[in-house]
C-alpha atoms as a PDB file:
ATOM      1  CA  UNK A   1      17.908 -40.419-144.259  1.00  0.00           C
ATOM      2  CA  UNK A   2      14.744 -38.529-144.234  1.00  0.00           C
ATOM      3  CA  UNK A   3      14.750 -34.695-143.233  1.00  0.00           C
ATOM      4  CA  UNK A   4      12.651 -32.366-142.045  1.00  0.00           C
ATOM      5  CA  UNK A   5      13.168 -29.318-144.394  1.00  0.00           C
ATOM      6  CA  UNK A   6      11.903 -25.245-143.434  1.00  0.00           C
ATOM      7  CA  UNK A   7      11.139 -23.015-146.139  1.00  0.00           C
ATOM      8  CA  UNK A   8      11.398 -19.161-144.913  1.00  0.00           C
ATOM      9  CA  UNK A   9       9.059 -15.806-146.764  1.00  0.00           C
ATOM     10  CA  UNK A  10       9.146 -17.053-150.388  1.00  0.00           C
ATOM     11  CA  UNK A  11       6.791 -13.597-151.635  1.00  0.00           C
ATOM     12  CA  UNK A  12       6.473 -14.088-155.000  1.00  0.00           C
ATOM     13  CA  UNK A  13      10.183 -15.409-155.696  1.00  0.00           C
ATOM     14  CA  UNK A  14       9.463 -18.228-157.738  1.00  0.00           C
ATOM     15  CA  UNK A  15      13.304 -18.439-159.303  1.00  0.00           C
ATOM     16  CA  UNK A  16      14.731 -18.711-155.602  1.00  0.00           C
ATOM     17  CA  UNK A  17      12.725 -21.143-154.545  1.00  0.00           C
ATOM     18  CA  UNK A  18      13.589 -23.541-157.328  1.00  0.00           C
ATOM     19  CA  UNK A  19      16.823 -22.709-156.665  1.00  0.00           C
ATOM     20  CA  UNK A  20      16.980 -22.694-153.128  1.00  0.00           C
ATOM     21  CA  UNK A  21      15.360 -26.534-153.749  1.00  0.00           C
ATOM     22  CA  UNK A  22      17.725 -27.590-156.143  1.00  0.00           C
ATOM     23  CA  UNK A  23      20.613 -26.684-153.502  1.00  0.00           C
ATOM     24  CA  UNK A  24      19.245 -28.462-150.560  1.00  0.00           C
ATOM     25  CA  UNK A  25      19.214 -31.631-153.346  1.00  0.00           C
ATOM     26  CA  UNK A  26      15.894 -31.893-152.429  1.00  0.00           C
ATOM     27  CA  UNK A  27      14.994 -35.783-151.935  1.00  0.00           C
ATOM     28  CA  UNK A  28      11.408 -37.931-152.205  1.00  0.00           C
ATOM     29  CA  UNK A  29      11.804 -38.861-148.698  1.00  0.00           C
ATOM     30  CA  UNK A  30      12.253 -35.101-147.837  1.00  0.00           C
ATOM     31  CA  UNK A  31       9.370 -33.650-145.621  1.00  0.00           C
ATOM     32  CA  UNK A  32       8.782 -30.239-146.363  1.00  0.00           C
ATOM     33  CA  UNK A  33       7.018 -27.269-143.695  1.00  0.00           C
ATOM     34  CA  UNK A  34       6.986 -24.056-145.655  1.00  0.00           C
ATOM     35  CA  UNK A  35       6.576 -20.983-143.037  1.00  0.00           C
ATOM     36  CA  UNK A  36       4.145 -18.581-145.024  1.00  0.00           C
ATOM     37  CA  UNK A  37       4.146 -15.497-147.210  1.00  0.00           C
ATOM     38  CA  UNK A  38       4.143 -17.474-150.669  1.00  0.00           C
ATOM     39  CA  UNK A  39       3.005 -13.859-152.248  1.00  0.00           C
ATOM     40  CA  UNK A  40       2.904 -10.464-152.634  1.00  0.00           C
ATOM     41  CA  UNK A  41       6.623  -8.652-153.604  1.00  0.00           C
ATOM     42  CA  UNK A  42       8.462 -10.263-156.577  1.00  0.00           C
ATOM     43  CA  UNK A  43       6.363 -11.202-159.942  1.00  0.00           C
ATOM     44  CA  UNK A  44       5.572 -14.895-159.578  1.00  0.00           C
ATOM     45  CA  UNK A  45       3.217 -14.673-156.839  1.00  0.00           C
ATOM     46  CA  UNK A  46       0.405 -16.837-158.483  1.00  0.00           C
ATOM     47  CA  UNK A  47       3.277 -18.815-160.478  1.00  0.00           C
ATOM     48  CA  UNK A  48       4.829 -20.221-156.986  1.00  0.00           C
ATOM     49  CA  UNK A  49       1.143 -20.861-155.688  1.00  0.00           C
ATOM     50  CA  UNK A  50       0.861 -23.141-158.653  1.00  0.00           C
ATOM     51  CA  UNK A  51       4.343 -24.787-158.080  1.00  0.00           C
ATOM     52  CA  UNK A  52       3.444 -25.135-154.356  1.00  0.00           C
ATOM     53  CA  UNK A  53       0.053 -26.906-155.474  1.00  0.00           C
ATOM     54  CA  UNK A  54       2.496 -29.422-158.040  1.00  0.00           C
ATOM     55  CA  UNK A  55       4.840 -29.802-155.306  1.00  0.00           C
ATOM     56  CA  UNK A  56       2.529 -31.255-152.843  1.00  0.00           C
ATOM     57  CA  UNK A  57       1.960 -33.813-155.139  1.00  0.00           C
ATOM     58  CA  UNK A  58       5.219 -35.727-155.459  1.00  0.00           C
ATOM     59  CA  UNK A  59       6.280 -34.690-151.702  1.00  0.00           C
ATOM     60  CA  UNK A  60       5.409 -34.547-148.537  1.00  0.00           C
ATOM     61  CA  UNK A  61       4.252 -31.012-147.521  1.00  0.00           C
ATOM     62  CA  UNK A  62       3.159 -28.992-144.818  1.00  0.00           C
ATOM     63  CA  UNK A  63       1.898 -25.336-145.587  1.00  0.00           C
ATOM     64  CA  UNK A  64       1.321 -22.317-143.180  1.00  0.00           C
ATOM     65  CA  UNK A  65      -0.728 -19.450-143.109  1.00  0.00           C
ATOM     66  CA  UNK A  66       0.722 -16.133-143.541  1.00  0.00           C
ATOM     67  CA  UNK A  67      -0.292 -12.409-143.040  1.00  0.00           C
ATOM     68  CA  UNK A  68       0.176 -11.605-146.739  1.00  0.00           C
ATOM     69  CA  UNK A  69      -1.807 -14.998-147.777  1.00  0.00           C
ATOM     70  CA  UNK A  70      -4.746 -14.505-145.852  1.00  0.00           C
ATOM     71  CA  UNK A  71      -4.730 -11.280-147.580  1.00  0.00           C
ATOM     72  CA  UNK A  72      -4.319 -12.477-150.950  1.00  0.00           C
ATOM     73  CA  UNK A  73      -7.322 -15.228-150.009  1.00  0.00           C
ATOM     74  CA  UNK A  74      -9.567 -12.594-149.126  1.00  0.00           C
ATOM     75  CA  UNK A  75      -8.907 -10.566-152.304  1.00  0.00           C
ATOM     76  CA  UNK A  76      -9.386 -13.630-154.268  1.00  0.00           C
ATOM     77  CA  UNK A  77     -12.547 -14.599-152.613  1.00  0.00           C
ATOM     78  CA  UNK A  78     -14.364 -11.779-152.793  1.00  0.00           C
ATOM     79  CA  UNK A  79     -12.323  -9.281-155.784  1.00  0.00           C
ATOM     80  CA  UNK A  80     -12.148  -6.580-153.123  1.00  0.00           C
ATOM     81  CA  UNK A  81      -7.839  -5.780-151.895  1.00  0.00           C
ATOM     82  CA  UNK A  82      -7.362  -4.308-148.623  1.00  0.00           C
ATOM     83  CA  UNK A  83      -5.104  -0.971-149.590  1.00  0.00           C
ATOM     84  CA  UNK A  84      -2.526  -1.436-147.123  1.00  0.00           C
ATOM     85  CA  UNK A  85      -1.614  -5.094-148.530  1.00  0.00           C
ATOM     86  CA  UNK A  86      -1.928  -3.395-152.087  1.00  0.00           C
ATOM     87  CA  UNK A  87       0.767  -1.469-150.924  1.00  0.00           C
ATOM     88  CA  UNK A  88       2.967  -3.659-149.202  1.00  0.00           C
ATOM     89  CA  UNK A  89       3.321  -6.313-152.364  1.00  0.00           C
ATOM     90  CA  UNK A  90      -0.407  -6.795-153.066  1.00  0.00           C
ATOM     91  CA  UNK A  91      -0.370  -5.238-156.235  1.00  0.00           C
ATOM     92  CA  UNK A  92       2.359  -7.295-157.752  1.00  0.00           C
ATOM     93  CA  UNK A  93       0.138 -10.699-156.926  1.00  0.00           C
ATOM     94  CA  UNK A  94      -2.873  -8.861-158.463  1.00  0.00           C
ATOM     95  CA  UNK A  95      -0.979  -8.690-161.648  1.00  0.00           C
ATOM     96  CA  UNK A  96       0.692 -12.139-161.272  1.00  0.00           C
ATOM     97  CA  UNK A  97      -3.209 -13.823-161.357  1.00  0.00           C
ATOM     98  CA  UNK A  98      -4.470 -11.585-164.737  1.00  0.00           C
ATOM     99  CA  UNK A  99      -3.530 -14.837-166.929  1.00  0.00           C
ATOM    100  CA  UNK A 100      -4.834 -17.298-164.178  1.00  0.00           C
ATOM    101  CA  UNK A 101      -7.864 -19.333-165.120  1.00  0.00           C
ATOM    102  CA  UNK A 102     -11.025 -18.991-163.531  1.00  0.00           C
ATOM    103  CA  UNK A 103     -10.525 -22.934-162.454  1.00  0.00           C
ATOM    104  CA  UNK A 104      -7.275 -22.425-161.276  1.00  0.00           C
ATOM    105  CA  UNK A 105      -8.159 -19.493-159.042  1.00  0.00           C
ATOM    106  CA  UNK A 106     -10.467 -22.309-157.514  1.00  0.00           C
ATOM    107  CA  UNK A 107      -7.720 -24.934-157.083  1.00  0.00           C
ATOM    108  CA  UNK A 108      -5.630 -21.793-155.292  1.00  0.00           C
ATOM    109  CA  UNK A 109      -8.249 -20.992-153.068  1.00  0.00           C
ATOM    110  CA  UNK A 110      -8.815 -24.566-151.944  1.00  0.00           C
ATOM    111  CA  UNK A 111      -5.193 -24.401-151.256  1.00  0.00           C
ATOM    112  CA  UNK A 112      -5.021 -21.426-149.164  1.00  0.00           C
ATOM    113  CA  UNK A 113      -7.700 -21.778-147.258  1.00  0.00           C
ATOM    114  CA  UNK A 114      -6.518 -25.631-146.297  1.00  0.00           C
ATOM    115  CA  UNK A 115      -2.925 -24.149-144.727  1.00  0.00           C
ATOM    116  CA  UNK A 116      -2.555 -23.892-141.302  1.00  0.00           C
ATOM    117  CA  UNK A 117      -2.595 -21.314-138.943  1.00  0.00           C
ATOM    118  CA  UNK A 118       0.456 -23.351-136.575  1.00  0.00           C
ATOM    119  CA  UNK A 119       1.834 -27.109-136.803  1.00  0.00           C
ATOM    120  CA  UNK A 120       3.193 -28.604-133.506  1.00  0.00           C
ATOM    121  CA  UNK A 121       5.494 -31.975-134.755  1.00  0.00           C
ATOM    122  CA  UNK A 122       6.286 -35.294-132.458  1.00  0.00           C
ATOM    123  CA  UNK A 123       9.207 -33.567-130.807  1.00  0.00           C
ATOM    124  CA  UNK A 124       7.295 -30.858-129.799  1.00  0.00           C
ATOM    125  CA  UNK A 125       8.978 -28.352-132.124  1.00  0.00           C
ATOM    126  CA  UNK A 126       6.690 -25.623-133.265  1.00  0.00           C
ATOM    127  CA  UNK A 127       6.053 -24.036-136.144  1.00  0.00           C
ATOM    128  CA  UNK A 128       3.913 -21.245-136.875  1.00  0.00           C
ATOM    129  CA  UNK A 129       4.596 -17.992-139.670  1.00  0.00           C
ATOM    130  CA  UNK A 130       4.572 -15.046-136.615  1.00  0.00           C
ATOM    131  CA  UNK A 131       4.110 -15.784-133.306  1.00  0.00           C
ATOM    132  CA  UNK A 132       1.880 -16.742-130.499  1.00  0.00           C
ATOM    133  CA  UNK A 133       1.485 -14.100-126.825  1.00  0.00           C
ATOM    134  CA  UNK A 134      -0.794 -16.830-124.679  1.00  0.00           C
ATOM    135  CA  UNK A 135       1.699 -18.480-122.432  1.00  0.00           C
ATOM    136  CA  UNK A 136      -0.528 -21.518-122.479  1.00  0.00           C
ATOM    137  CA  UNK A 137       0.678 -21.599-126.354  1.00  0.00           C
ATOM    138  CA  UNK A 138      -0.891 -20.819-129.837  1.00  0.00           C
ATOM    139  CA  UNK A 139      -4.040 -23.228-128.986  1.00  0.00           C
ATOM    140  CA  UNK A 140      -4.875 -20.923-126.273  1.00  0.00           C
ATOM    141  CA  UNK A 141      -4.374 -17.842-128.322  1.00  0.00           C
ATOM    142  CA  UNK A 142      -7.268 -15.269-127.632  1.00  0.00           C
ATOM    143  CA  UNK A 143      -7.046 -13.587-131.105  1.00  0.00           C
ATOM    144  CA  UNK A 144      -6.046 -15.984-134.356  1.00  0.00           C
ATOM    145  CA  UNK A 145      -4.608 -13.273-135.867  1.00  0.00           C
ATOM    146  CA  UNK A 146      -1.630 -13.340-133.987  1.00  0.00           C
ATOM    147  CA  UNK A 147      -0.379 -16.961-136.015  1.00  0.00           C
ATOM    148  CA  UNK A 148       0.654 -14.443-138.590  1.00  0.00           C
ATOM    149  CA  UNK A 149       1.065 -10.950-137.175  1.00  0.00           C
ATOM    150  CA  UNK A 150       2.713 -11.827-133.786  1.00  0.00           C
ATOM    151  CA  UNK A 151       6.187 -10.323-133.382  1.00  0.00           C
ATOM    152  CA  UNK A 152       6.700 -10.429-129.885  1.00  0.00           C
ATOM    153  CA  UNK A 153       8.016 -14.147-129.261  1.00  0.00           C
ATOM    154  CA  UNK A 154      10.459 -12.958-131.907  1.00  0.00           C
ATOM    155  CA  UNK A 155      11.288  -9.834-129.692  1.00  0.00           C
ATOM    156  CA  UNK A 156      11.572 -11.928-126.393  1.00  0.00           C
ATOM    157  CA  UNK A 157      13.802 -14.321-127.895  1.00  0.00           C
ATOM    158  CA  UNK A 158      16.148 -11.480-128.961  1.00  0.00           C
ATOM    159  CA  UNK A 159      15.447  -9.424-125.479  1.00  0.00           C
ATOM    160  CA  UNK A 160      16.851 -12.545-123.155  1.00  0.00           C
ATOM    161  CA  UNK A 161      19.170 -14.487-125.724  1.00  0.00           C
ATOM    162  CA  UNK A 162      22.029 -14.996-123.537  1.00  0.00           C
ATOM    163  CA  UNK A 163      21.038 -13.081-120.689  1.00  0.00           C
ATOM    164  CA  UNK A 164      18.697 -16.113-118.837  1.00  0.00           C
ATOM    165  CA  UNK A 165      19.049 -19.353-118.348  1.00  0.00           C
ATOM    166  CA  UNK A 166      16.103 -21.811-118.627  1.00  0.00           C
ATOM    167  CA  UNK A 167      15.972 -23.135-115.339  1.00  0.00           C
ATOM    168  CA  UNK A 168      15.723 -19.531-114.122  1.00  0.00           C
ATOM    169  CA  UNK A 169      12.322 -18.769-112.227  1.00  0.00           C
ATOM    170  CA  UNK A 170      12.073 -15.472-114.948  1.00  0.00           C
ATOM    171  CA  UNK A 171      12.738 -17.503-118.135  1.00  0.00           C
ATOM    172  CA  UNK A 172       9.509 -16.748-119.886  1.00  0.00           C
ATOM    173  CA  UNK A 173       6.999 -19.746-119.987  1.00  0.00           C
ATOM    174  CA  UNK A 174       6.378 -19.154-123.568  1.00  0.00           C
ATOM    175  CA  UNK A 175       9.328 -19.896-124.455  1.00  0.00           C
ATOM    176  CA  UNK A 176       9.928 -23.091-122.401  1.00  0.00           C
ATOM    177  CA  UNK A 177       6.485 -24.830-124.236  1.00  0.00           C
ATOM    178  CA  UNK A 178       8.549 -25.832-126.968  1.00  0.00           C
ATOM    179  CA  UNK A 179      11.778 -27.325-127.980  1.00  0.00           C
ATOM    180  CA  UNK A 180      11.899 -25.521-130.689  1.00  0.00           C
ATOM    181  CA  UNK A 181      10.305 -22.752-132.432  1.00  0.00           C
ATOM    182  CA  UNK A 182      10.437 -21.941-136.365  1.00  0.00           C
ATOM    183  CA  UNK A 183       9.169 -18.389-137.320  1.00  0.00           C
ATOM    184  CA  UNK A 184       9.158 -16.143-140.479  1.00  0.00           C
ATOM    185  CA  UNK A 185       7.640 -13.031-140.736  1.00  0.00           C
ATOM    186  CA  UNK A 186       9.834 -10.440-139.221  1.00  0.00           C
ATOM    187  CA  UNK A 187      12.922 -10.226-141.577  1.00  0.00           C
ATOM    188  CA  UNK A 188      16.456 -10.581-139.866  1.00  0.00           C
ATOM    189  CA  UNK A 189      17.896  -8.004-142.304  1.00  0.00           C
ATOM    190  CA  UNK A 190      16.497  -6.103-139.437  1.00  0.00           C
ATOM    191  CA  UNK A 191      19.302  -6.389-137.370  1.00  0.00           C
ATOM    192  CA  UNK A 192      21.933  -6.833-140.615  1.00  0.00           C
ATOM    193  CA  UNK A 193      21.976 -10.868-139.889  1.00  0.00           C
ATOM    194  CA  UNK A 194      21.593 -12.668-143.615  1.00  0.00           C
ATOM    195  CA  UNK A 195      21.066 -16.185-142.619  1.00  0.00           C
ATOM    196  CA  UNK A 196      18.918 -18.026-140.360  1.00  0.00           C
ATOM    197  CA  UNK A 197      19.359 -16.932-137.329  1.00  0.00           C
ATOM    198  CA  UNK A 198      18.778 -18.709-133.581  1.00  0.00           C
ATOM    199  CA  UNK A 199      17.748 -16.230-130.196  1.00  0.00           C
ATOM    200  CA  UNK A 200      17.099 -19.048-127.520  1.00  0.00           C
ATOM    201  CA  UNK A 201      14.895 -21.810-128.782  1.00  0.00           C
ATOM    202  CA  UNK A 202      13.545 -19.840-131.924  1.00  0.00           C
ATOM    203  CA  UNK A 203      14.713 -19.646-135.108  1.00  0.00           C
ATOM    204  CA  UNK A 204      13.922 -17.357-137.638  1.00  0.00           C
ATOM    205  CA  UNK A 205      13.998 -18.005-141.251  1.00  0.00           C
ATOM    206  CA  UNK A 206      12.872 -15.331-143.071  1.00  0.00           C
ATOM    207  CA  UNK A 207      15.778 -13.840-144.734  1.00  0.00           C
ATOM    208  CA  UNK A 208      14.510 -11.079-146.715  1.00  0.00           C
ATOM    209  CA  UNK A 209      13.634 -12.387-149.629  1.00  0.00           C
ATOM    210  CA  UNK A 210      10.908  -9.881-150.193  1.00  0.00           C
ATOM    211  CA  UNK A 211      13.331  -7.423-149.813  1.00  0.00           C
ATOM    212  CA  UNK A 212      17.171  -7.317-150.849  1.00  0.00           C
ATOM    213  CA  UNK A 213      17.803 -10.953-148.694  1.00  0.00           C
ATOM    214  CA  UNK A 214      17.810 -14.788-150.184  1.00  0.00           C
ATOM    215  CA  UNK A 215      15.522 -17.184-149.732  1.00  0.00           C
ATOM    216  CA  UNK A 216      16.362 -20.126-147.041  1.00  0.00           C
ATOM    217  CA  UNK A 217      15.762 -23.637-146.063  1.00  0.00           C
ATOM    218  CA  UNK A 218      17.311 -25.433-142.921  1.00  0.00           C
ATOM    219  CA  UNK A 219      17.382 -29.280-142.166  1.00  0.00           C
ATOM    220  CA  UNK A 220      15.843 -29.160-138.124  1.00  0.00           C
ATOM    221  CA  UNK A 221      17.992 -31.811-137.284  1.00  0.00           C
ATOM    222  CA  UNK A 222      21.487 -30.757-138.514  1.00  0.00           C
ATOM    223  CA  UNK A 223      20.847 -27.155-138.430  1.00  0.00           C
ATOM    224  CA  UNK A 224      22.363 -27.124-142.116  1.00  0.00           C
ATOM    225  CA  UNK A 225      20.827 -24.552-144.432  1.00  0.00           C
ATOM    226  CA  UNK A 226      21.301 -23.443-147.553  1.00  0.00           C
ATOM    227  CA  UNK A 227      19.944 -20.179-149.543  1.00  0.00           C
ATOM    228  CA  UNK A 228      19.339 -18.752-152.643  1.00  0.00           C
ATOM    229  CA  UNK A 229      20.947 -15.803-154.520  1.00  0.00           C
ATOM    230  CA  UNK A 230      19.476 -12.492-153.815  1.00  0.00           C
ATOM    231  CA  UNK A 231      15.794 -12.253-154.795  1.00  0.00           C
ATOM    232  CA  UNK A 232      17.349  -8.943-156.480  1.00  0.00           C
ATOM    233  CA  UNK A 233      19.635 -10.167-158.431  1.00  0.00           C
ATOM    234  CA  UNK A 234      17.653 -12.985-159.397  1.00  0.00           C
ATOM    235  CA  UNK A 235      14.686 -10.352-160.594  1.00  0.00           C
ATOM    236  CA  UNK A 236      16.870  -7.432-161.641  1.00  0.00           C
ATOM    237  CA  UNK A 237      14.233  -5.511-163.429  1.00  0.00           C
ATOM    238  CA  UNK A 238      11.834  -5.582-160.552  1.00  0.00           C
ATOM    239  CA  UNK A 239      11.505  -3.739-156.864  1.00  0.00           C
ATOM    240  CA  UNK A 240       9.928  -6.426-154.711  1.00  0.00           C
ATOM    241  CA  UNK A 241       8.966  -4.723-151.341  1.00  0.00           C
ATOM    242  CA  UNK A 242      11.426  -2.305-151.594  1.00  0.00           C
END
């Protein structure tokens, strides 16, 4: 059977996202949509970009665009870091690309900047790092940014979870664009919830892996998911984000 796997915030966690692979017994026929945030907190930021790049290769693979990538894109295109990313887990990429080759810097670049901002599948299931505010959906979005720094579809979807039904005239309209909607950025450790974690139609898998949370996947057509141990524990020498 072939599935459609989601990868959650991976930041630099290169361990748990072998491991997180090796638990869903990853298969060839396995199509893969990672959500964003490949860097930036744990020590392996450049060392996952380079298993991401080998991955792609013997799988199929779809890659989003994240808040702290774009960053890390800009910083490699031009040597210059933006100080608020180089304190929120920049740094710890910085260091992760001082035994990168000048050619491979190239190769990581290409593969950045060829991610994309949102992916909309067959079934009409969406999938995109943040968020989108247009209710005309993420292809009308005024201001691009919003792909990766959005936070309020995540907010809605918690404000009217089991308050409004959909064929209510005040169920928003963003929210009735898609079947479903697959998000990362804003961790659930938020609100103490560990696994991947469904408000409506959206589902949110980033974990908190860049903080004291695992790394997750989830089959979209089961709903089965499995994670990896605590980037902590699997880095015990090291801070991440925290």
């Amino acid at each position: 059977m072939n599935r459609t796997l989601v990868i959650g915030d991976i930041h630099g966690g290169l361990i748990g996202l072998i491991q997180v692979l090796e638990r869903a017994k990853l298969q060839p026929s396995d199509h893969l949509i990672f959500l964003g945030d490949y860097v930036d907190g744990w020590s392996e930021s450049a060392e996952v970009i380079q298993y991401l790049i080998q991955l792609e290769k013997n799988y199929s693979c779809e890659f989003i665009l994240g808040n702290h990538d774009a960053w890390c894109l800009e910083w490699l295109k031009t040597g210059e870091g933006n100080l608020i990313w180089l304190k929120h887990g920049g740094q710890s990429s910085v260091e992760s690309y001082e035994n990168i080759s000048s050619e491979d810097r190239k190769l990581h670049i290409e593969f950045f900047e060829r991610m994309k901002n949102y992916l909309i599948d067959d079934a009409n299931r969406l999938y995109i790092h943040a968020g989108f505010s247009s209710m005309h959906g993420p292809e009308k979005e005024h201001y691009s940014s919003n792909y990766s720094w959005d936070r309020t579809l995540w907010e809605l979807a918690l404000a009217i979870h089991g308050k409004v039904q959909k064929d209510e005239s005040c169920y928003p309209k963003r929210l009735k664009l898609f079947r479903e909607i697959y998000i990362g950025h804003t961790p659930t450790l938020h609100w103490g919830v560990e696994e991947p974690w469904n408000r409506v139609n959206v589902w949110n898998l980033d974990t908190g892996a860049a903080f004291t949370g695992k790394l997750s996947v989830i089959d979209i057509d089961t709903k089965e998911f499995w994670q990896s141990e605590t980037l902590v524990s699997l880095y015990p020498t090291e801070k991440g984000r925290n």
